[in-house]
Protein backbone atom coordinates (compact mmCIF):
# COMPACT_ATOMS: atom_id res chain seq x y z
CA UNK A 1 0.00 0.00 0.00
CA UNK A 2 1.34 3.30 -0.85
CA UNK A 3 1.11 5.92 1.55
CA UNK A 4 0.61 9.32 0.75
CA UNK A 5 2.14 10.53 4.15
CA UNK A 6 5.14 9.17 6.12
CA UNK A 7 3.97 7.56 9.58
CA UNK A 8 1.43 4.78 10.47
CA UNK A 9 -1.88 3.97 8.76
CA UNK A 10 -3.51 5.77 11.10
CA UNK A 11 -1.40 8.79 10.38
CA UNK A 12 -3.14 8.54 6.44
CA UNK A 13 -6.44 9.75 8.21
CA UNK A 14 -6.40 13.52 6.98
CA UNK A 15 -7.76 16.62 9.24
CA UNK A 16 -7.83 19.68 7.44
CA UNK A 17 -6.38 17.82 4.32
CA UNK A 18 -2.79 17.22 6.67
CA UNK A 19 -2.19 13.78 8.50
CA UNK A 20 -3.46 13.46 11.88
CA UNK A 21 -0.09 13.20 13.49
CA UNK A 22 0.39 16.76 12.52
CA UNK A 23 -2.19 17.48 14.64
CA UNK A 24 -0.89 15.57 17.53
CA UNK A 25 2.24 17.82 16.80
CA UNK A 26 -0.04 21.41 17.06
CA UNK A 27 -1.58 20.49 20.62
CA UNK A 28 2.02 19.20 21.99
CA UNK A 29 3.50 22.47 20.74
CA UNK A 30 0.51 24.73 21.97
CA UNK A 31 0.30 23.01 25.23
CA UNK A 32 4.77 23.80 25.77
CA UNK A 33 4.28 27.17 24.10
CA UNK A 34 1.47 27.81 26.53
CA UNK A 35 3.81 26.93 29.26
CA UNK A 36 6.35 29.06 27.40
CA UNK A 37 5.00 32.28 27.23
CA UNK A 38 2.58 32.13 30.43
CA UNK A 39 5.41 31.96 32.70
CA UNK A 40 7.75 34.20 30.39
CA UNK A 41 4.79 36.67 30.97
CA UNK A 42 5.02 36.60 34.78
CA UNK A 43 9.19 36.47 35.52
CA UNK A 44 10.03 39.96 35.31
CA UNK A 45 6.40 41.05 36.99
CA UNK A 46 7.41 38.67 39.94
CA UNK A 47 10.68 39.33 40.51
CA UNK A 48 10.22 43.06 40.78
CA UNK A 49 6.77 43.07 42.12
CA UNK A 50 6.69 43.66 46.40
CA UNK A 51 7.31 41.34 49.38
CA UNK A 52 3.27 42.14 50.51
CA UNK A 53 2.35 41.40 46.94
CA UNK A 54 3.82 37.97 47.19
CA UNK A 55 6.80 38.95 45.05
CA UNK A 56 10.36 39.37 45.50
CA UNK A 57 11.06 43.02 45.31
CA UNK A 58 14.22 42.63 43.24
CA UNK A 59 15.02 46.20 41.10
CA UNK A 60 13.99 46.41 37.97
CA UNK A 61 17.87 46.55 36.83
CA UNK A 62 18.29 42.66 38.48
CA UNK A 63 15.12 41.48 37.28
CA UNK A 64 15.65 42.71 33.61
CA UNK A 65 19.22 40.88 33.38
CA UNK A 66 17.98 37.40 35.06
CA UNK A 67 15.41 37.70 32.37
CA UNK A 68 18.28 38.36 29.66
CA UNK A 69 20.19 35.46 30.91
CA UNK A 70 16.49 32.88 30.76
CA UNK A 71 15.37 34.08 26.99
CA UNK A 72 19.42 34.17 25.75
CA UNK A 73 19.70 30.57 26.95
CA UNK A 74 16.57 28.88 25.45
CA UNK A 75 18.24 29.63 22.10
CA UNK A 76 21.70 27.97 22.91
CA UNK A 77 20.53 24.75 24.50
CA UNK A 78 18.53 23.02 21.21
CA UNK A 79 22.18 22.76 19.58
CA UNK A 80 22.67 20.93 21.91
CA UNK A 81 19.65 18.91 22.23
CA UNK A 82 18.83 18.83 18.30
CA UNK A 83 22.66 17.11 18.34
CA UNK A 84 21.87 14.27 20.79
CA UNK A 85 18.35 13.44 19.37
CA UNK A 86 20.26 13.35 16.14
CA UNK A 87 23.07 10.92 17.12
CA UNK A 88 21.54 8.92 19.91
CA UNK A 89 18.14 9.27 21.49
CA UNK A 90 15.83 9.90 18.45
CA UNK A 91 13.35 12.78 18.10
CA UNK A 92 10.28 11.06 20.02
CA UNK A 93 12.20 10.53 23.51
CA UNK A 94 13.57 13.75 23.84
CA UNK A 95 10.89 15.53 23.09
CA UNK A 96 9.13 13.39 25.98
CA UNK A 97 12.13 13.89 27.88
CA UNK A 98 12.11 17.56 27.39
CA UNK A 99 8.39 17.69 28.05
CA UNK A 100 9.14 16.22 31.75
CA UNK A 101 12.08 18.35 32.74
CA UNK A 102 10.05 21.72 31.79
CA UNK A 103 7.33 20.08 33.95
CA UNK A 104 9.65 19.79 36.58
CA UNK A 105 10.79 23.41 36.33
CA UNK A 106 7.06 24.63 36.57
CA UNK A 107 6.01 22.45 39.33
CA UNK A 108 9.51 23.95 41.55
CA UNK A 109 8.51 27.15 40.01
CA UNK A 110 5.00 27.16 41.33
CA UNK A 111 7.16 26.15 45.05
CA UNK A 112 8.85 29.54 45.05
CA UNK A 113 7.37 30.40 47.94
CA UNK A 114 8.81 27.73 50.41
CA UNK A 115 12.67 29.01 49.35
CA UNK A 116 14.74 30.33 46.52
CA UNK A 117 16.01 27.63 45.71
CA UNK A 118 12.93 25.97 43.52
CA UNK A 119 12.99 29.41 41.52
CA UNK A 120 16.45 28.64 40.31
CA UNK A 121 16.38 25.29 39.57
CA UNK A 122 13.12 26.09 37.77
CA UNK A 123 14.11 27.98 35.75
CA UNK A 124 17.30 25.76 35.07
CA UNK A 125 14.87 23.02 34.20
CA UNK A 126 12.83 24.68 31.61
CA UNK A 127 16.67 26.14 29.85
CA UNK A 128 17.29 22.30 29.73
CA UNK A 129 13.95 20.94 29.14
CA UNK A 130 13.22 23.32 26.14
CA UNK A 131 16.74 22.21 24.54
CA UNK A 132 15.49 18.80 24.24
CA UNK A 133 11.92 19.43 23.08
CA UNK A 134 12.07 22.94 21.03
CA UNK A 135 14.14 21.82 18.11
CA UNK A 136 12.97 17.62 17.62
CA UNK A 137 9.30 18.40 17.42
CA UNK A 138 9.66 20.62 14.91
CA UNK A 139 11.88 18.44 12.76
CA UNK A 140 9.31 15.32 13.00
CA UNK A 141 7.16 17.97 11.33
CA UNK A 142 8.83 17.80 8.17
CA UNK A 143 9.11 13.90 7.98
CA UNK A 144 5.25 13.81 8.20
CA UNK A 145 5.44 14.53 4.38
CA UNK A 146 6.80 12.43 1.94
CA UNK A 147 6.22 15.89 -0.82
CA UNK A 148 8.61 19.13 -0.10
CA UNK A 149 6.06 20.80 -2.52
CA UNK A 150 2.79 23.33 -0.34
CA UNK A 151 1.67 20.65 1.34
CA UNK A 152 4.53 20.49 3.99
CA UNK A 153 4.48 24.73 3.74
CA UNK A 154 1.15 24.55 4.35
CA UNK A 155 1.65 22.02 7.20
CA UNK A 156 4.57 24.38 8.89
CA UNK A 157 1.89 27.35 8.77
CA UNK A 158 -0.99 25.13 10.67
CA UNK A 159 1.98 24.28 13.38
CA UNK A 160 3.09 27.87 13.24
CA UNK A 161 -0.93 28.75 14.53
CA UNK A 162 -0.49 25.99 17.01
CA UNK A 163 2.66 28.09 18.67
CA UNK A 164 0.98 31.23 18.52
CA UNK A 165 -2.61 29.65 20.07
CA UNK A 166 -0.90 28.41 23.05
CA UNK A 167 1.16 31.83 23.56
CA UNK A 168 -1.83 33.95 23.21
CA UNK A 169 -3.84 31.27 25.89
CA UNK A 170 -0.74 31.19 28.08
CA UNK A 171 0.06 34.64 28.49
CA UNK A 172 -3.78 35.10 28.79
CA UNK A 173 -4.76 32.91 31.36
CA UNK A 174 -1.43 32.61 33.53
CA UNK A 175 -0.94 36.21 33.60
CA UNK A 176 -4.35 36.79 34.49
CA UNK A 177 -4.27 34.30 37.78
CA UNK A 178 -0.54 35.35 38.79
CA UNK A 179 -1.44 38.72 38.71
CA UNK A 180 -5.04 38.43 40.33
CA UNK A 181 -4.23 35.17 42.41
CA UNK A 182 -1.16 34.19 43.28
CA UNK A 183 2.35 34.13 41.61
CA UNK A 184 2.82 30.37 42.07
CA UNK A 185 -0.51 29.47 40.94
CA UNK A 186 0.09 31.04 37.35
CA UNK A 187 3.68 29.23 37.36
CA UNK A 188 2.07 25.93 38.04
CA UNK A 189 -0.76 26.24 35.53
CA UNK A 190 1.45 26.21 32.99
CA UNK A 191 2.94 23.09 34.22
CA UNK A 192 -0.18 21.06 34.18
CA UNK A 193 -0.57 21.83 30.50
CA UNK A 194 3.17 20.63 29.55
CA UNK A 195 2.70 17.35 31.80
CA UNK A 196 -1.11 16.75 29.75
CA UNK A 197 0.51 17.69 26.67
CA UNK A 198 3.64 15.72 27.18
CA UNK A 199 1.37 12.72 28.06
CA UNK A 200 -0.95 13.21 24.78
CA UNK A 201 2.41 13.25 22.40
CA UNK A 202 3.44 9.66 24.63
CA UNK A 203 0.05 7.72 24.53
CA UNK A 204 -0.03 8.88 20.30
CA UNK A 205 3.79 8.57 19.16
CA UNK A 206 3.08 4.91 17.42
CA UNK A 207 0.92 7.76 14.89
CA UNK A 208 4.33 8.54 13.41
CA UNK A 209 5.33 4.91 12.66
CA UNK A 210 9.45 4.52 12.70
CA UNK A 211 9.36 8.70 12.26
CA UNK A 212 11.32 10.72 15.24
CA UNK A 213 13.20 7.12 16.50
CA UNK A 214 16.77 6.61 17.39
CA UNK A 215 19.04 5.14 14.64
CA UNK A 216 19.35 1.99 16.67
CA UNK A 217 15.31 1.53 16.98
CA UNK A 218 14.72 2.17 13.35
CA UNK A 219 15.65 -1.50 11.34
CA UNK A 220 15.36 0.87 7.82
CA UNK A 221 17.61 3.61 8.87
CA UNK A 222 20.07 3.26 6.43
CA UNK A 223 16.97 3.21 4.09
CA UNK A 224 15.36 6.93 5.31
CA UNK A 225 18.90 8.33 5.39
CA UNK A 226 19.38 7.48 1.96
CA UNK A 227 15.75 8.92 1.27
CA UNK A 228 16.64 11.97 3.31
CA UNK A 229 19.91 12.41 1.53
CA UNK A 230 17.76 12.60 -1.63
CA UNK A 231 15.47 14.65 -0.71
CA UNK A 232 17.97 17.41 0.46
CA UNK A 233 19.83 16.63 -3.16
CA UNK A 234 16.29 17.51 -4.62
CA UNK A 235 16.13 20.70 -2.84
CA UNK A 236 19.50 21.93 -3.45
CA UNK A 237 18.66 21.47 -7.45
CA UNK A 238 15.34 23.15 -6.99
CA UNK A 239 16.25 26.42 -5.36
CA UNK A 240 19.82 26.25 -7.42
CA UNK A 241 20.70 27.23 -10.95
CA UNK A 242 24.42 27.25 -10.77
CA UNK A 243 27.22 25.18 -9.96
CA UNK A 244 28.01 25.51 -6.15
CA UNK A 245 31.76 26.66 -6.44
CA UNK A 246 33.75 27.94 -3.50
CA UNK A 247 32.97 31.09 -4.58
CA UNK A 248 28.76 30.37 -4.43
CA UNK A 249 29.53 28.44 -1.56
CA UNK A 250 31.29 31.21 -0.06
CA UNK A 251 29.32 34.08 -0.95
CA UNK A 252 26.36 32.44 0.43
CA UNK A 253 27.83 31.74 4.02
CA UNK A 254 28.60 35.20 4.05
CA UNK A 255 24.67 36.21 3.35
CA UNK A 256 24.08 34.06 6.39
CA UNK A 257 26.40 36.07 8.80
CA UNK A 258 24.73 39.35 7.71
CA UNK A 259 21.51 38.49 8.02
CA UNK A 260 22.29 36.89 11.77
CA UNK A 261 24.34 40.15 12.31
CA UNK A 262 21.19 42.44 11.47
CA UNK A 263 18.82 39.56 13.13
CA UNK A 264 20.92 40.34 16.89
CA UNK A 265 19.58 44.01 16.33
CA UNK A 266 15.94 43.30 15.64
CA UNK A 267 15.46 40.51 18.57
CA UNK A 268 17.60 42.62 20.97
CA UNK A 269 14.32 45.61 20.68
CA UNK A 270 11.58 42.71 20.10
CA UNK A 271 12.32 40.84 23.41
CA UNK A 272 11.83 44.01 25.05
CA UNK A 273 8.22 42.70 24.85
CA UNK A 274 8.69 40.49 28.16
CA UNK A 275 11.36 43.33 29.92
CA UNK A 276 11.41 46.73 30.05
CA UNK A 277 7.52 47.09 28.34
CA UNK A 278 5.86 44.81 30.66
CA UNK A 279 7.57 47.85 32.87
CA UNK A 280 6.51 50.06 31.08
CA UNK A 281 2.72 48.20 31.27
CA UNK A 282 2.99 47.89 35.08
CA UNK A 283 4.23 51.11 36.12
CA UNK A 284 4.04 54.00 33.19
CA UNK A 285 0.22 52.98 31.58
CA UNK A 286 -3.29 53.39 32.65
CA UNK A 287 -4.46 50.06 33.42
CA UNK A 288 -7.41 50.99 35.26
CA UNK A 289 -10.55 51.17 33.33
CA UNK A 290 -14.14 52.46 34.08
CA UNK A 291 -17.61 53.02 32.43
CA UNK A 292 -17.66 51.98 28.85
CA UNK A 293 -14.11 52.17 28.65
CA UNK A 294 -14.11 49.08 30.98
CA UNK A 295 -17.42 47.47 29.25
CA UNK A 296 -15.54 47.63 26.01
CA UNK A 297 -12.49 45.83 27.04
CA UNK A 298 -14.20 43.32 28.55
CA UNK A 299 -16.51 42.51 25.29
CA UNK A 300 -13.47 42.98 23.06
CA UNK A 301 -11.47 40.65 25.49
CA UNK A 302 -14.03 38.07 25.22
CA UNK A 303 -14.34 37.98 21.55
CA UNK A 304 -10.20 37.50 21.24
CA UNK A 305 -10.67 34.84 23.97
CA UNK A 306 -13.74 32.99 23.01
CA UNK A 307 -13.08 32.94 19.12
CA UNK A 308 -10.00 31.33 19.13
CA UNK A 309 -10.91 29.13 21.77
CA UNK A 310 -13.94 27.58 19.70
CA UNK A 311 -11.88 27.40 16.21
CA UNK A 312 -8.92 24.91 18.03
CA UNK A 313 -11.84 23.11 19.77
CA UNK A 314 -13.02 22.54 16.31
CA UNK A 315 -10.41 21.36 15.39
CA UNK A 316 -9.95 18.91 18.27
CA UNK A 317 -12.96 17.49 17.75
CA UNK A 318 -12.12 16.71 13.88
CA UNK A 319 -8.44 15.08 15.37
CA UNK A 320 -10.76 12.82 18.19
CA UNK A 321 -13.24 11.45 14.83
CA UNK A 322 -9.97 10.35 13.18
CA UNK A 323 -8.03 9.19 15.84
CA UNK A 324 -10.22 7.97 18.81
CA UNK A 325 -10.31 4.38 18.35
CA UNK A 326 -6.72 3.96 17.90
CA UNK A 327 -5.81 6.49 20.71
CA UNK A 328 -8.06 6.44 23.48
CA UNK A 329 -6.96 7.33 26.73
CA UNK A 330 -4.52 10.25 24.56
CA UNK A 331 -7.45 11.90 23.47
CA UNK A 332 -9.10 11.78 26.44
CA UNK A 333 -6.21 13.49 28.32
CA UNK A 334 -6.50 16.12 25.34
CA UNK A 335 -9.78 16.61 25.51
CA UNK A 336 -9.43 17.19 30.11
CA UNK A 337 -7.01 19.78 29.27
CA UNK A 338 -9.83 21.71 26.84
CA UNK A 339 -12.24 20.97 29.63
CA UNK A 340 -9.53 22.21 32.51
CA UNK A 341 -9.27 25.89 29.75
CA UNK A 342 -12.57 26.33 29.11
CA UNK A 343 -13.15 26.06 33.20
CA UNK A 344 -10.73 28.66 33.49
CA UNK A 345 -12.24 30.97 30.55
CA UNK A 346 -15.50 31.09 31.44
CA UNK A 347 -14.53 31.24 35.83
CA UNK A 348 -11.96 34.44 34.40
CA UNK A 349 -14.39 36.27 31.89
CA UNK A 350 -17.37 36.01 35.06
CA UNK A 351 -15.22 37.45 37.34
CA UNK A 352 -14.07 40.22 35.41
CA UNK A 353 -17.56 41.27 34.29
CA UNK A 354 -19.18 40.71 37.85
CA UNK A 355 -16.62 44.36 38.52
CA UNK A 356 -17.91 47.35 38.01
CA UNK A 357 -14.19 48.39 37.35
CA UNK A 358 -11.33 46.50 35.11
CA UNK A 359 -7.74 46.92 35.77
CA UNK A 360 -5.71 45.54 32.73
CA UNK A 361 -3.36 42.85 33.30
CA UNK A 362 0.34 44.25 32.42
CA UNK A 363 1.16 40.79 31.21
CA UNK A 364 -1.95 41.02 29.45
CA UNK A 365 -0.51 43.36 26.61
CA UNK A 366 2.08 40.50 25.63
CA UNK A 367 -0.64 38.63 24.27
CA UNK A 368 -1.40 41.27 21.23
CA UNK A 369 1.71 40.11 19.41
CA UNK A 370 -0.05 36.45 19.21
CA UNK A 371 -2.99 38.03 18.07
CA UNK A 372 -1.61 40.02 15.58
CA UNK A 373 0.16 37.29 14.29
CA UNK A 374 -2.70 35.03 14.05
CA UNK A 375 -4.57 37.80 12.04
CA UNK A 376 -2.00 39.15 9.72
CA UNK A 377 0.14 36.18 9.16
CA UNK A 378 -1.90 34.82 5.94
CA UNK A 379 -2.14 38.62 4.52
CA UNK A 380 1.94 38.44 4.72
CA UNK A 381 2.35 35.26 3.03
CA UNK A 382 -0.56 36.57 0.85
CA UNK A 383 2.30 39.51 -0.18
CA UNK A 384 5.41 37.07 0.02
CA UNK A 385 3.47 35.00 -3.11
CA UNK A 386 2.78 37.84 -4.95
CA UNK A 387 4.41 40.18 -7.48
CA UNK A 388 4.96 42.53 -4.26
CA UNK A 389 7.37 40.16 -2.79
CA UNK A 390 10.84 41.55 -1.93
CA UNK A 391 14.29 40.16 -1.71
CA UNK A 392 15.04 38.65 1.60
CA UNK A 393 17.29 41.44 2.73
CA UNK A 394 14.88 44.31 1.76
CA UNK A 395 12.42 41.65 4.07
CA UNK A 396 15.14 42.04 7.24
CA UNK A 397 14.99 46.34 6.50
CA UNK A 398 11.12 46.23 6.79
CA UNK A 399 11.52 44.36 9.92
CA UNK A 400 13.97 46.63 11.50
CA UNK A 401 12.24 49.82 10.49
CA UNK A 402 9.15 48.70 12.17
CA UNK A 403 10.25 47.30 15.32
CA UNK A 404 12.61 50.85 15.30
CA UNK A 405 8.96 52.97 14.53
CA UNK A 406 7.38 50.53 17.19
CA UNK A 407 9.57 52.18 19.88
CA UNK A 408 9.45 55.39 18.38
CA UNK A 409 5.30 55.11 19.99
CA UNK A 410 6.43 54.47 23.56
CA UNK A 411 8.99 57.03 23.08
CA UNK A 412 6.36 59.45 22.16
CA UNK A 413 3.96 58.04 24.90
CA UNK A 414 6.97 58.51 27.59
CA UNK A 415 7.84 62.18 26.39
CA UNK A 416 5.20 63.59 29.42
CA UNK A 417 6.94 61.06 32.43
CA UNK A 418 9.50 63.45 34.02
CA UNK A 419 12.70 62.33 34.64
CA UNK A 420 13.32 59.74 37.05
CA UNK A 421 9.33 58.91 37.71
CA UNK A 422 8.81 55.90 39.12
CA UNK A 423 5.38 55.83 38.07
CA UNK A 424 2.95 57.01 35.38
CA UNK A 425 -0.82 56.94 33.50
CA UNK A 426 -0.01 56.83 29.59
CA UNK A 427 -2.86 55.88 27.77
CA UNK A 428 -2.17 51.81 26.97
CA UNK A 429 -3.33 52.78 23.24
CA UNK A 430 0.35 53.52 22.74
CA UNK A 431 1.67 49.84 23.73
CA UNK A 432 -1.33 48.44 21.92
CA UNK A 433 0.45 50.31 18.54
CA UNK A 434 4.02 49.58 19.58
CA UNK A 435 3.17 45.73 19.48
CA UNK A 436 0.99 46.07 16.13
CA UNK A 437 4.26 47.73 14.91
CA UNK A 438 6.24 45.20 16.12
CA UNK A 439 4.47 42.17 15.31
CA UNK A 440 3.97 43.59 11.29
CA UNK A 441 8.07 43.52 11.65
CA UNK A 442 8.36 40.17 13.16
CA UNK A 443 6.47 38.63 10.42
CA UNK A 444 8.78 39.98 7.84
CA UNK A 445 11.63 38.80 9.81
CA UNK A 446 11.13 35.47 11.60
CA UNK A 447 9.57 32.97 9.47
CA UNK A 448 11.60 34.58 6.66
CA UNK A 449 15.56 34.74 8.12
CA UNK A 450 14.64 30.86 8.73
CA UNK A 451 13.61 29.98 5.28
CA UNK A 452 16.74 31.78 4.08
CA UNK A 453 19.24 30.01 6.04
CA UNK A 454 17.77 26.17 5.34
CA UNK A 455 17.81 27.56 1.30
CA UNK A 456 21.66 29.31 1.43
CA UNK A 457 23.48 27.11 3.76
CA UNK A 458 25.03 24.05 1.69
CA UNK A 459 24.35 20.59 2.72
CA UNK A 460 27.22 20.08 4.66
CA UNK A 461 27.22 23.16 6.68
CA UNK A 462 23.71 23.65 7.39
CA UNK A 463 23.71 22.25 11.23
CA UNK A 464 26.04 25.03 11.71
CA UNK A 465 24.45 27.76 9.82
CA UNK A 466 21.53 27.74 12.23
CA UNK A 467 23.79 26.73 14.84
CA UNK A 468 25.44 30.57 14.23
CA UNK A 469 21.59 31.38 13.39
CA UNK A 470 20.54 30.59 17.35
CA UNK A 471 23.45 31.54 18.57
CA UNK A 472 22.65 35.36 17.18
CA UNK A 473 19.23 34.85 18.82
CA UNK A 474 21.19 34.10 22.11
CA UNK A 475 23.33 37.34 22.11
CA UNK A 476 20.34 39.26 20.96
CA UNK A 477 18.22 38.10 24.05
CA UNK A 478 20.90 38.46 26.50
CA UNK A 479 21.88 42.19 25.51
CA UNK A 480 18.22 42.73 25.21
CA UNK A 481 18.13 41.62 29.12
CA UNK A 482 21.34 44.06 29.93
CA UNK A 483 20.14 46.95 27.98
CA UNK A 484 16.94 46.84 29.28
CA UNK A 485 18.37 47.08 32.89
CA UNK A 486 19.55 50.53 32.30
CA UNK A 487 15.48 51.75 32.20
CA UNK A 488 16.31 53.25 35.72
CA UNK A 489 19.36 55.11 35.32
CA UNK A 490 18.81 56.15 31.77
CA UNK A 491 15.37 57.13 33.15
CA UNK A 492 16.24 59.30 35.90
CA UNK A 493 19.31 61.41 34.37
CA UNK A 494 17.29 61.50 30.66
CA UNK A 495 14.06 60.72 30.76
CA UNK A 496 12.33 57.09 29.92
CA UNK A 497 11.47 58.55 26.12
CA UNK A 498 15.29 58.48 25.74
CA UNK A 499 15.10 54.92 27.00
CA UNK A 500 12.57 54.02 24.17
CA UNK A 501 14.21 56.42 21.71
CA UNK A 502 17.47 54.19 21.46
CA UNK A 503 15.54 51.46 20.87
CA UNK A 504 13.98 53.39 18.18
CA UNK A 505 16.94 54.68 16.67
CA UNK A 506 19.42 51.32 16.35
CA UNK A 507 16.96 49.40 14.34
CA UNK A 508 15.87 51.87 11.68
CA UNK A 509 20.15 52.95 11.18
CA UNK A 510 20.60 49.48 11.30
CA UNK A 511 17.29 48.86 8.19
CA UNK A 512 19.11 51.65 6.42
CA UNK A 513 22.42 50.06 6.13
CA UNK A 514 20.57 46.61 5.00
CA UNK A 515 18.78 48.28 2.75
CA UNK A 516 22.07 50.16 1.38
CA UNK A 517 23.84 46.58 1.20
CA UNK A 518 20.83 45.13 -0.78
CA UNK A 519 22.25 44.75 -4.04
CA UNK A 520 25.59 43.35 -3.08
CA UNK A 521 23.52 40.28 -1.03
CA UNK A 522 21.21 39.68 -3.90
CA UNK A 523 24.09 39.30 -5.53
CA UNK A 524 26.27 36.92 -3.18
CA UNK A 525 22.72 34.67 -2.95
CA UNK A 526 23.61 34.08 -6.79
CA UNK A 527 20.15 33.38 -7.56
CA UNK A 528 18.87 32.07 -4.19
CA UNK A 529 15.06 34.41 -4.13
């Protein structure tokens, strides 16, 4: 029997026109990026937020570089744990064995409270946990298709939703209850979902048939390497129309280490996002809503909540009439952790429109760049496949200029603070444009820079290409972290607009110069579009 998708028989059952073991993919990578981003949403908030408050009252300086130090490091451990799944342990286990350590971290996490020492080795935990899980699962996404034609695109964008769906319901939901309940409750929600979604991905792996196991398990390996080898052999001649000299070769590398270059500016202002603007949303805006300012939120917050919510039910319930009877007890767990949300939607939407009064959450702003994503991302690749479409490094400008006019908001939103305030009551509208801003930029930079790297980097060097790739992403975060723990003393001697303003100005000298070097890139790509 010939199978039109790689994985078990069972895996041949289509949802959405994709194999069901995609599927089982998009709930075990919204369930860890809920996890993710929910307690991402709540570290710096914590840390700074005071002893009577249940937090730890570190300055905003310490807080900013511990959180520096966390984002940096999630982008340095999968080399390392994309290299042992690789050579010894196979995709499936350590993506179950990440799965468990991050679940680990959480659950000390959500123990803060009894001493230090659980925050730390949290937070070690997750570093760890995510270097075994982040970069496997996405690599048994591509060996779900046996085609490298739109299919498998078109399967990367539904898994792309999946990360987004489980950022926007993490930040959501665990920033609501840390903020309103308790600091170790939101911590330890988003453990519950990695340990149901870890268990899901265990009780449905025999979905992906001899897909994501270690070279020792796998009685065909030699067999799917040499399958694999041709199918990276096709791909070379498809996006190549010249002979890859030393020159090519070399010219093409070099592509690669500008783009990561410019990349380290554009993350170093985007992670802001968790740093010094959830400050900035804590301590500068006007969270505190009444009247039909406050009815409004709360009916626009239930529509971005509840809409969502009901489309990835949807589609749960199409993944249960495919793969019930094979998969019990895996969809059942799923289906308790939809049943554990929607508990937790409904009990946080009732209590916030039983108040006469609404305070926003300042974690709650994070979640617009999810949104945004999830609305705007198919007008992008809309653009991308049309006569519209620009070259890859006129792409990276865009980005940069509108992360760069992003800032430019807050600093205009920050040019009334004195110097040195502690505390202010900016209208919010001006973070709700800076992460529009930012969001449009991320779209023509993220999905993009990676596309460009897997189609420049030659065979033999492209482990290391993205291996430099991450390891940009790492310095970006952890300068990000640094820079952002000047917001005090910049602040006080210059005013916090300054603050925002150099964040504003880097990026858009930085899309000028990339936009300057243009035609000498498209020219080193030789061909590559």
């Amino acid at each position: 029997m010939e199978y039109k998708f790689g994985g078990s028989i069972e895996n041949q059952k289509t949802v959405l026109g994709h194999p069901s073991g995609l599927f089982v993919l998009f709930f075990t990578e919204m369930w860890e990026r809920f996890s993710y981003y929910g307690m991402r949403a709540l570290l710096v908030l914590f840390l700074v937020s005071t002893l009577i408050d249940g937090g730890w009252e570190w300055t905003r300086s310490d807080a900013l570089v511990l959180y520096g130090w966390y984002t940096g490091l999630v982008y340095l451990t999968p080399i390392i744990g994309g290299f042992i799944a690789d050579k010894f342990m196979g995709y499936r286990k350590a993506i179950i064995l990440g799965a468990f350590i991050m679940t680990l971290g959480h659950a000390s996490m959500a123990l803060e409270g009894m001493t230090s020492i659980f925050f730390y080795v949290g937070l070690s935990f997750l570093i760890i946990g995510n270097g075994f899980f982040k970069p496997n699962i996405s690599s048994m996404v591509g060996q779900l298709y046996k085609s490298q034609g739109k299919e498998k695109d078109g399967g990367y964008t539904i898994f792309y939703m999946g990360i987004n769906a489980g950022a926007f319901l993490g930040i959501l939901l665990c920033g609501y209850i840390g903020e309103n309940i308790g600091w170790h409750f939101g911590f330890g929600l988003a453990g519950i979902f990695m340990f149901l979604g870890m268990l899901q991905f265990y009780f449905t792996q025999k979905i992906f048939g001899k897909i994501g196991l270690s070279p020792n398990q796998t009685e065909d390996f030699e067999k799917n390497f040499e399958n694999s080898m041709e199918t990276l052999e096709d791909n070379v001649k498809a996006v190549a129309d010249v002979a890859e000299s030393p020159k090519v070769v070399r010219d093409r590398m070099f592509v690669i280490g500008v783009f990561s270059l410019f990349v380290v500016f554009f993350w170093w202002a985007f992670e802001q996002a968790g740093g010094s603007m959830t400050v900035f949303a804590a301590d500068y805006t006007d969270r505190a809503l009444v009247g039909s300012a406050a009815m409004t939120f709360k009916i626009v917050n239930t529509i971005i909540t509840v809409v969502p919510m009901l489309v990835i039910t949807w589609v749960l319930a199409m993944l249960f009439k495919q793969t019930y009877s094979s998969y019990s007890l895996a969809n059942i767990l799923l289906g308790l952790s939809f049943v554990i949300i929607w508990g937790i939607v409904i009990w946080m939407l009732n209590r916030e429109f039983q108040s006469d009064t609404t305070e926003v959450p300042a974690s709650w702003f994070s979640v617009l760049n999810s949104l945004f994503i999830i609305l705007f991302a198919p007008v992008f690749s809309k653009i991308w496949e049309s006569k519209l479409n620009p070259s890859g490094p006129i792409k990276f400008a865009i980005g940069l200029l509108l992360v760069g006019l992003g800032f430019g908001v807050l600093a205009y939103g920050a040019s009334t603070i004195p110097d040195g305030a502690q505390t202010a009551s900016v209208s919010l509208m001006f973070l709700v444009g800076a992460y529009f801003l930012h969001t449009l930029g991320e779209l023509c930079v993220s999905p993009v820079g990676l596309s460009y790297v897997s189609k420049l980097a030659p065979i033999k060097f492209v482990s290391l290409m993205f291996g430099i790739w991450f390891t940009a992403n790492f310095f970006a975060n952890l300068l990000g972290g640094f820079t952002g723990s000047y917001i005090d003393s910049i602040s006080e001697e210059y005013g916090l607009s300054t603050f925002f303003l150099m964040f504003t100005i880097i990026p858009i000298v930085a899309a000028v110069i990339m936009m300057l070097l243009n035609p000498m890139l498209k020219r080193k790509m030789h061909g590559i579009q």
